[in-house]
N, C-alpha and C. Protein backbone atom coordinates (compact mmCIF):
# COMPACT_ATOMS: atom_id res chain seq x y z
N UNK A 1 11.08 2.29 21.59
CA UNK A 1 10.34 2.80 20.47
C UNK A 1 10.41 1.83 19.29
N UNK A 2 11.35 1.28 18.88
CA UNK A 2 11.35 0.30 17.85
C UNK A 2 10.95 -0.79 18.06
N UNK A 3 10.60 -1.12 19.35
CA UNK A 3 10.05 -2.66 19.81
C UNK A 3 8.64 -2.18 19.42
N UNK A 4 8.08 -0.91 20.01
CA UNK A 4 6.83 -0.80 19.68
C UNK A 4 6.40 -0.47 18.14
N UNK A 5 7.07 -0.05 17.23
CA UNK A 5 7.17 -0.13 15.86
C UNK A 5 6.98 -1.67 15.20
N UNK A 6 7.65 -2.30 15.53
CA UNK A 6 7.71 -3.57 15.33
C UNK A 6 6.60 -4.12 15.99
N UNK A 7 5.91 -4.18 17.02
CA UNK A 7 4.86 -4.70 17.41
C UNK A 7 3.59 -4.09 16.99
N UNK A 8 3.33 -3.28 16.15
CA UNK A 8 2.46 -1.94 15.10
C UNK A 8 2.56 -2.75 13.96
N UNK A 9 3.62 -3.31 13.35
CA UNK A 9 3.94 -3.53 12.13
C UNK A 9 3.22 -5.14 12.09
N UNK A 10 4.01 -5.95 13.06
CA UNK A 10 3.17 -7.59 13.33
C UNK A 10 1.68 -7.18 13.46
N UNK A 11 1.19 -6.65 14.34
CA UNK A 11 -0.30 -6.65 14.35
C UNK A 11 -1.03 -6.69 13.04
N UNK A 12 -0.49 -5.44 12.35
CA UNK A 12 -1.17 -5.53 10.47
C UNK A 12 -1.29 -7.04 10.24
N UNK A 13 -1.34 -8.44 10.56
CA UNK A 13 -0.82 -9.49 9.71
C UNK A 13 -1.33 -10.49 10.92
N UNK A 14 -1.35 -10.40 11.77
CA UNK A 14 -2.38 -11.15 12.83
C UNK A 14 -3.49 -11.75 12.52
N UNK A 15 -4.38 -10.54 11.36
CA UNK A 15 -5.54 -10.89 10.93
C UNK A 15 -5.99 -11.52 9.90
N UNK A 16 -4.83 -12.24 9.08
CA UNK A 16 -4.56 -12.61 7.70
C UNK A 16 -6.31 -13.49 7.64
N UNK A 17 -7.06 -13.57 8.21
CA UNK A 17 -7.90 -14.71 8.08
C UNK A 17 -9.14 -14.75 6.93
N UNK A 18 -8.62 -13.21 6.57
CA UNK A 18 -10.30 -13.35 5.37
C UNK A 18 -10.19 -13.58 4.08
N UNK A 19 -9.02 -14.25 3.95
CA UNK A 19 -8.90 -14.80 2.81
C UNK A 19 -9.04 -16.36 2.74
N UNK A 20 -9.43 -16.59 1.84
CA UNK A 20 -10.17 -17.72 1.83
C UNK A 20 -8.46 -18.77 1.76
N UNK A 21 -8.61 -20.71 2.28
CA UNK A 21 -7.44 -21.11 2.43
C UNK A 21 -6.75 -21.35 1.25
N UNK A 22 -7.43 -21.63 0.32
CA UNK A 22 -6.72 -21.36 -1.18
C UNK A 22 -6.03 -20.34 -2.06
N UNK A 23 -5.89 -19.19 -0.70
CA UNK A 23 -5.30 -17.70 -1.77
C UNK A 23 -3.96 -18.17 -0.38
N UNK A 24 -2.96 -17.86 -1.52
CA UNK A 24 -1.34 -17.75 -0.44
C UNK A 24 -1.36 -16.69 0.37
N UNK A 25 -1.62 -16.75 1.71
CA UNK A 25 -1.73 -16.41 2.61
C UNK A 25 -0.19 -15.21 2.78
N UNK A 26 0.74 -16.32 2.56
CA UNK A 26 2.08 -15.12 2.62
C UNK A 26 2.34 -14.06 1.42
N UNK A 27 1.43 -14.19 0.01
CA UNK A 27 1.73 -12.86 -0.89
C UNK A 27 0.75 -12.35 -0.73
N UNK A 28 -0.19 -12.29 0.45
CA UNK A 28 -1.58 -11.26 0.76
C UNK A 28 -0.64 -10.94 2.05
N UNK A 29 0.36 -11.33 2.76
CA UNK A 29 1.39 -10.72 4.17
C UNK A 29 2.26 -9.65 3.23
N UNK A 30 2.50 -10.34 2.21
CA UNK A 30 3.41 -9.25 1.38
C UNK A 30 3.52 -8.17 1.39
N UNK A 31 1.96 -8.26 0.45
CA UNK A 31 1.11 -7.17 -0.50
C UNK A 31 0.97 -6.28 0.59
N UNK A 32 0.75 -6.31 2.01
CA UNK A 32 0.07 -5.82 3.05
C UNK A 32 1.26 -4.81 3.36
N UNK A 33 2.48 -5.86 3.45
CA UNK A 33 3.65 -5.26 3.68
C UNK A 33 4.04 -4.00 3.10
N UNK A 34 4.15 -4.10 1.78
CA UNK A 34 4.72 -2.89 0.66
C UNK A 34 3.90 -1.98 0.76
N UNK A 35 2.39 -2.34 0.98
CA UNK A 35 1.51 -0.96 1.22
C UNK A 35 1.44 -0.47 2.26
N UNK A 36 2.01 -0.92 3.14
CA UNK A 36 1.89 -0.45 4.66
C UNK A 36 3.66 0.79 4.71
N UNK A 37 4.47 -0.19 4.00
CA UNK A 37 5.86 0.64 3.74
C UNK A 37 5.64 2.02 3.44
N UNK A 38 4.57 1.66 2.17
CA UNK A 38 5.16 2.91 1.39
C UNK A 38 4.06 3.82 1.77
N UNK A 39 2.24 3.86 2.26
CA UNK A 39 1.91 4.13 2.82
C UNK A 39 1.71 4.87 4.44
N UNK A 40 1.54 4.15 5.40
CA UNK A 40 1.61 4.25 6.55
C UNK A 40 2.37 3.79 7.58
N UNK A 41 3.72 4.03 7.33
CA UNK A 41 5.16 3.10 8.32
C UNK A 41 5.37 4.06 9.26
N UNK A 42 5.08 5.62 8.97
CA UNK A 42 6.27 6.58 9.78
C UNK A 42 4.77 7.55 10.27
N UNK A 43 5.12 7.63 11.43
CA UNK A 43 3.84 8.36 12.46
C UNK A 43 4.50 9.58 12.10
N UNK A 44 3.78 10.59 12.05
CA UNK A 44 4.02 11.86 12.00
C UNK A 44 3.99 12.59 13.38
N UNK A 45 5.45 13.05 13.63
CA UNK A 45 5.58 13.08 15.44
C UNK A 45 4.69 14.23 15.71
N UNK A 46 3.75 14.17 16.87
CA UNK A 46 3.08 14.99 17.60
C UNK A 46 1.35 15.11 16.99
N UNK A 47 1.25 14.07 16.02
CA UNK A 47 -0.16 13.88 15.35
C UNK A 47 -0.56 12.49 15.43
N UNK A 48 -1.93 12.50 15.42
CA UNK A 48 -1.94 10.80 14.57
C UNK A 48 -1.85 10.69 13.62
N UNK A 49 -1.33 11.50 12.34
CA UNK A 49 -1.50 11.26 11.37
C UNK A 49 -0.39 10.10 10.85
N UNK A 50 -0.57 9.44 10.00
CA UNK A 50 1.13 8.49 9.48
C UNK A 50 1.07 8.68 7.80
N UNK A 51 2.34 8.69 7.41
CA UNK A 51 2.79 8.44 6.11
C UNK A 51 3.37 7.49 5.96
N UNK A 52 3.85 7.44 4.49
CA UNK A 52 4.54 6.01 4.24
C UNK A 52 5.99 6.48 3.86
N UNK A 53 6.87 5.55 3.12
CA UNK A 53 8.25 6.59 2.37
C UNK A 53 7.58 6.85 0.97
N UNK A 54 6.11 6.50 0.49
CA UNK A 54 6.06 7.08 -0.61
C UNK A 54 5.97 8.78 -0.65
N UNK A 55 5.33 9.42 -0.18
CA UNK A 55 5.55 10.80 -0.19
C UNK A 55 7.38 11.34 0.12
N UNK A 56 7.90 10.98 1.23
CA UNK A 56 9.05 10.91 1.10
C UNK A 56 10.09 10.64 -0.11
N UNK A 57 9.75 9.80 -0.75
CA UNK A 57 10.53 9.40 -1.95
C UNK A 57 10.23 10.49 -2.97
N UNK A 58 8.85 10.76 -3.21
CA UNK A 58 8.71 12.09 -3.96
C UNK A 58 8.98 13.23 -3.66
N UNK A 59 9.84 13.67 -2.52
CA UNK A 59 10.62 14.87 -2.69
C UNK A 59 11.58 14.73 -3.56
N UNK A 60 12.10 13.52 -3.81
CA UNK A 60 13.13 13.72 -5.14
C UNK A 60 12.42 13.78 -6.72
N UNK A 61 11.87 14.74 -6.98
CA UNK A 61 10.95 14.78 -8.26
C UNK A 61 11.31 13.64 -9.50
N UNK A 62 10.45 13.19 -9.90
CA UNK A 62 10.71 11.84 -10.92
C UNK A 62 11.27 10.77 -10.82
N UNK A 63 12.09 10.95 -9.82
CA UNK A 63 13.22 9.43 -9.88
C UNK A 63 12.24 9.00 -8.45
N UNK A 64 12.18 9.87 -7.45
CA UNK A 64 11.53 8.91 -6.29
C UNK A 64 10.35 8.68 -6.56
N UNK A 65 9.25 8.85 -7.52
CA UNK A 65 8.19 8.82 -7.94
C UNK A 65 7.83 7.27 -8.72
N UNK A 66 8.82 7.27 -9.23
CA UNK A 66 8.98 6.19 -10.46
C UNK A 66 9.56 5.20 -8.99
N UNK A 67 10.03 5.00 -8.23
CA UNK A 67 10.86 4.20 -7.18
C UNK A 67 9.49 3.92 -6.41
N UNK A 68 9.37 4.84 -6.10
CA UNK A 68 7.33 4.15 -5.35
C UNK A 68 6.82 3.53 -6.50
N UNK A 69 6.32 4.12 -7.39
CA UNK A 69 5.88 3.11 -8.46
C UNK A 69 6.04 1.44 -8.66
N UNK A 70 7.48 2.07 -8.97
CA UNK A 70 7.70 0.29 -9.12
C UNK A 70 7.34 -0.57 -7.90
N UNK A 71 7.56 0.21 -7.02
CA UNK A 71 7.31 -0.74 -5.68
C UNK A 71 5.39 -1.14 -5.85
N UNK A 72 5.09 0.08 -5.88
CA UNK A 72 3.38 0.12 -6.02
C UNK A 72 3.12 -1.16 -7.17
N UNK A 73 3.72 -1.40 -8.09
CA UNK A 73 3.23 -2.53 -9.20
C UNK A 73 4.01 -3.66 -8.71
N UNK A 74 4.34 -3.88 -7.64
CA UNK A 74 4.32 -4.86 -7.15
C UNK A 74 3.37 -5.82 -6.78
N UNK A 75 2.56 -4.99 -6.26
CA UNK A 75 1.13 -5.38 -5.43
C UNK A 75 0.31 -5.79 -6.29
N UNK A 76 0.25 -5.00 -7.37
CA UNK A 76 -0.78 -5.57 -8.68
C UNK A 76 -0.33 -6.63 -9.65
N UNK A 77 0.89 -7.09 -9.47
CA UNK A 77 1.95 -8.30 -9.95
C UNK A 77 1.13 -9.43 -9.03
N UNK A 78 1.55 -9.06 -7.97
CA UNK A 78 1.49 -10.27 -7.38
C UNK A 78 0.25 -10.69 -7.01
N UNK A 79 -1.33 -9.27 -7.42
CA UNK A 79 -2.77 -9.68 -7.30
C UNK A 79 -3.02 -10.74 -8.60
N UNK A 80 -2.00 -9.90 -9.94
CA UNK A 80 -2.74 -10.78 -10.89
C UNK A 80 -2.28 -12.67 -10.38
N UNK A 81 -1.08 -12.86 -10.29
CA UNK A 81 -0.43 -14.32 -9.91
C UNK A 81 -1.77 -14.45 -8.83
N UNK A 82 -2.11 -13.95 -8.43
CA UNK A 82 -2.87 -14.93 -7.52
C UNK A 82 -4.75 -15.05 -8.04
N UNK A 83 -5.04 -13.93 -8.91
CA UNK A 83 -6.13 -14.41 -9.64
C UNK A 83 -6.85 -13.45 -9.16
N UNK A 84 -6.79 -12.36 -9.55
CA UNK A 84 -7.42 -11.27 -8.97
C UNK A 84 -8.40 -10.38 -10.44
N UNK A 85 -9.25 -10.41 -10.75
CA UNK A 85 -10.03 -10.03 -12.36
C UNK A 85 -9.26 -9.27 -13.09
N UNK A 86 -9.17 -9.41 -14.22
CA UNK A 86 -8.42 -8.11 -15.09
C UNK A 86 -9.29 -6.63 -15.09
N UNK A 87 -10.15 -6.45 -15.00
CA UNK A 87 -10.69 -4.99 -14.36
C UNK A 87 -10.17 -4.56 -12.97
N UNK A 88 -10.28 -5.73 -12.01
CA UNK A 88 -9.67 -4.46 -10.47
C UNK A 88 -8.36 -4.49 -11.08
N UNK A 89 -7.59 -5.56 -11.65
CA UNK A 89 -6.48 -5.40 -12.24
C UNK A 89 -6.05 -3.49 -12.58
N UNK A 90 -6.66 -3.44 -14.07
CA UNK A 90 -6.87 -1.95 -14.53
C UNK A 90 -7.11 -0.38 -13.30
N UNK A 91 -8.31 -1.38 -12.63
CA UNK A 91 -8.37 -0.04 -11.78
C UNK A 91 -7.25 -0.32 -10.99
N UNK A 92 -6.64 -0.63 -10.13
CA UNK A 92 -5.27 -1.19 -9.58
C UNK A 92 -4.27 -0.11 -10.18
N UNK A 93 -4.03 -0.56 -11.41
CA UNK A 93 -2.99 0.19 -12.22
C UNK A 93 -3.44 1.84 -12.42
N UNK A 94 -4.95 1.58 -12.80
CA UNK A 94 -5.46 3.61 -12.46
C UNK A 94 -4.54 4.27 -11.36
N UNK A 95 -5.08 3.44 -10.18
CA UNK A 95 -4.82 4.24 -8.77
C UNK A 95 -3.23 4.29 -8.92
N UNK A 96 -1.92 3.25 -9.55
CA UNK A 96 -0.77 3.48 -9.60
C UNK A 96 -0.38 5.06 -10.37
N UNK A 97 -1.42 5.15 -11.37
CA UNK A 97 -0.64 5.81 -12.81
C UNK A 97 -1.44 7.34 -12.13
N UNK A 98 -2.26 7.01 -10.94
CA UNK A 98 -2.88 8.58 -10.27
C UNK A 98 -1.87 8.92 -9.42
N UNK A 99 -1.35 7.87 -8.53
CA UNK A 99 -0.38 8.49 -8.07
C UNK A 99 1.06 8.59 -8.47
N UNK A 100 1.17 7.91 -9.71
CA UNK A 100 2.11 8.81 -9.91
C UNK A 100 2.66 9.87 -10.70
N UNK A 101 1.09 10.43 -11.57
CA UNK A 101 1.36 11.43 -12.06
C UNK A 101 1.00 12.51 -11.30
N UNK A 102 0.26 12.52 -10.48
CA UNK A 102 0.30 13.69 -9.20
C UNK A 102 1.35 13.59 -8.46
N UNK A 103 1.59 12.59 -7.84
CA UNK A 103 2.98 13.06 -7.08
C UNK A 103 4.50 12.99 -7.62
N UNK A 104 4.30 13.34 -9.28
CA UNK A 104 4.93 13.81 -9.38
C UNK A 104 5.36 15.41 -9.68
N UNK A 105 4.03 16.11 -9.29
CA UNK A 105 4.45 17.68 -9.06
C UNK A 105 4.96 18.22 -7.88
N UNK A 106 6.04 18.78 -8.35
CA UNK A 106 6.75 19.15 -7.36
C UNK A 106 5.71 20.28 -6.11
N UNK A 107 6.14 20.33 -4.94
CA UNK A 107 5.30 20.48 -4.12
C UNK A 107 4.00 19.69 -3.29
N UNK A 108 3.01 19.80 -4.42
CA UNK A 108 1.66 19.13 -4.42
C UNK A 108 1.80 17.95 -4.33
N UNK A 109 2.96 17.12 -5.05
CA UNK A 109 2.63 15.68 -5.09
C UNK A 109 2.85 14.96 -3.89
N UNK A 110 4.07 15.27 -3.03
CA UNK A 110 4.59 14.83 -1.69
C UNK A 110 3.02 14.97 -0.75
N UNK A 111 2.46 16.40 -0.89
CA UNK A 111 1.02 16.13 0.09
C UNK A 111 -0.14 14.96 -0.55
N UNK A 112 -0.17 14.85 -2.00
CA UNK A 112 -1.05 14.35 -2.69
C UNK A 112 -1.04 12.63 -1.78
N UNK A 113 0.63 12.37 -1.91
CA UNK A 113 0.34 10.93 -1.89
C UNK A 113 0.79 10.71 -0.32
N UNK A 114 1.11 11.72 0.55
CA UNK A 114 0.73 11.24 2.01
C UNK A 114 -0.79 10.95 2.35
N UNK A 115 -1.42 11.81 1.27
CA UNK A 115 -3.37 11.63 1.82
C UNK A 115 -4.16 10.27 0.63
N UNK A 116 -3.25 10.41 -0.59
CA UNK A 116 -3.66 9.17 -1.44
C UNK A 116 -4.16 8.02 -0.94
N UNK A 117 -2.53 7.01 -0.56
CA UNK A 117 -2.94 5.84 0.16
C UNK A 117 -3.11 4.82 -1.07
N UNK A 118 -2.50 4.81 -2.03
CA UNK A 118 -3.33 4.56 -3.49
C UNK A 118 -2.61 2.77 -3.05
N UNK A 119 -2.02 2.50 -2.50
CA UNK A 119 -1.35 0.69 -2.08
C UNK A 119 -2.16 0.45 -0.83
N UNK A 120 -2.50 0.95 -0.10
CA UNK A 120 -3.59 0.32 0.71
C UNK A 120 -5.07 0.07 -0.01
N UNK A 121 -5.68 1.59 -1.13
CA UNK A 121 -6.26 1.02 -1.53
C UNK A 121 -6.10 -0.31 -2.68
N UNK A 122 -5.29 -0.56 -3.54
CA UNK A 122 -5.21 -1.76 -4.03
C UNK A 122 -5.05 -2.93 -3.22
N UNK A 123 -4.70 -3.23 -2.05
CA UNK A 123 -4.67 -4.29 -1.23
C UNK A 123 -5.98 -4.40 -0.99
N UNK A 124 -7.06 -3.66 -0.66
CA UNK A 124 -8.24 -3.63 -0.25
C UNK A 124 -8.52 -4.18 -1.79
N UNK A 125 -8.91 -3.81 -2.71
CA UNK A 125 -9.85 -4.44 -3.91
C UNK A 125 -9.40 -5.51 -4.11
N UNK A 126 -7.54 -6.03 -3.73
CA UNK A 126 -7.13 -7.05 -4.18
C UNK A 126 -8.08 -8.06 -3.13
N UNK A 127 -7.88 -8.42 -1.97
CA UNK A 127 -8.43 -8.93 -0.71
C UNK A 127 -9.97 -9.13 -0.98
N UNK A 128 -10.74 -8.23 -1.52
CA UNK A 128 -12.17 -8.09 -1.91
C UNK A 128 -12.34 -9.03 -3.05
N UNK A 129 -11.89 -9.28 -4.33
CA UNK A 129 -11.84 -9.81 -5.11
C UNK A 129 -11.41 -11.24 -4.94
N UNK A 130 -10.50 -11.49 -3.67
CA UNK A 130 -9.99 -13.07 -3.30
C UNK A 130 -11.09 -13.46 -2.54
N UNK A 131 -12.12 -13.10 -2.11
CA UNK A 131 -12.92 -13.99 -1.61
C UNK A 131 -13.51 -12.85 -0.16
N UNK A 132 -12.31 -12.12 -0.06
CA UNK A 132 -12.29 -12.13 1.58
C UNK A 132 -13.03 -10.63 2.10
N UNK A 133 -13.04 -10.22 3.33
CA UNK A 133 -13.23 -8.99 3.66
C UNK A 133 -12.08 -8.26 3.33
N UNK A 134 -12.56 -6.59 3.11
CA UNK A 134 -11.65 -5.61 3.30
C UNK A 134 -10.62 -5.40 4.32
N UNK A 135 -9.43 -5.51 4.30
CA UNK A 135 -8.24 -5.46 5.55
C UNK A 135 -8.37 -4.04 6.27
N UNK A 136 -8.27 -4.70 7.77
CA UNK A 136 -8.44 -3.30 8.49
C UNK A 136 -6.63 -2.91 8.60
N UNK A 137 -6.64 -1.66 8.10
CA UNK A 137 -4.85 -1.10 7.98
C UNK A 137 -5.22 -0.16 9.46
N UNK A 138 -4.73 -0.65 10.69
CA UNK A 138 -5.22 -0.12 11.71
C UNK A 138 -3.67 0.12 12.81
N UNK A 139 -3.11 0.72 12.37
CA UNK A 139 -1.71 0.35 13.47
C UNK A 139 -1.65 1.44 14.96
N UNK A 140 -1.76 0.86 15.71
CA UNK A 140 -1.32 1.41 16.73
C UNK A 140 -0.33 2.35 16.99
């Protein structure tokens, strides 16, 4: 089971190719990375559905909220370093400051940001804005 986890996880990054050769190839593997973490890492047993540890982290009200966060402004750190517009910039930071003032209600927020996705979508506008196609987040 963890070999096949791990071979789910490499595939995301196989496809690095739609970025053009002048964007760093390894902080678009990153970016892919942290949103895939905190997003879609953990299959939900007996569904296809997957979550990430961000909903997880928000069962601890405020502190795990703010802990995805920071992780989430990672991604928009490392879009601006690579030259990504100061508007997707902003919207970037929208989709951070949506999820984390919804998930931080207790209850609601843990479902809010298993269905959010709010770091896959910033990898997508980031990727769009470098030149390239939209990343397929497709794991097996």
């Amino acid at each position: 089971m963890a070999t096949q986890s791990a071979s789910s996880l490499e595939s995301q990054f196989d496809d690095i190719d739609e970025v053009p050769d002048s964007v760093d190839e390894a902080a678009v593997r990153r970016m892919r990375f942290v949103a895939n973490l905190l997003d879609d890492s953990i299959r939900v047993p007996g569904t296809d559905l997957r979550i990430g540890i961000d909903p997880i982290l928000g069962i601890l009200p405020g502190a795990g909220d703010a802990m995805a966060a920071a992780m989430s402004v990672y991604i928009v750190l490392e879009s601006a370093r690579l030259g990504v517009p100061f508007l997707t910039l902003l919207r970037m930071m929208a989709n951070v400051t949506l999820d984390f003032a919804i998930g931080s209600v207790p209850v609601i927020g843990p479902l809010f940001d298993a269905a959010w996705k709010a770091n896959q979508k910033n990898v997508e506008l980031a990727v769009e804005h470098l030149g390239g196609e939209s990343p397929e987040f497709v794991v097996e």
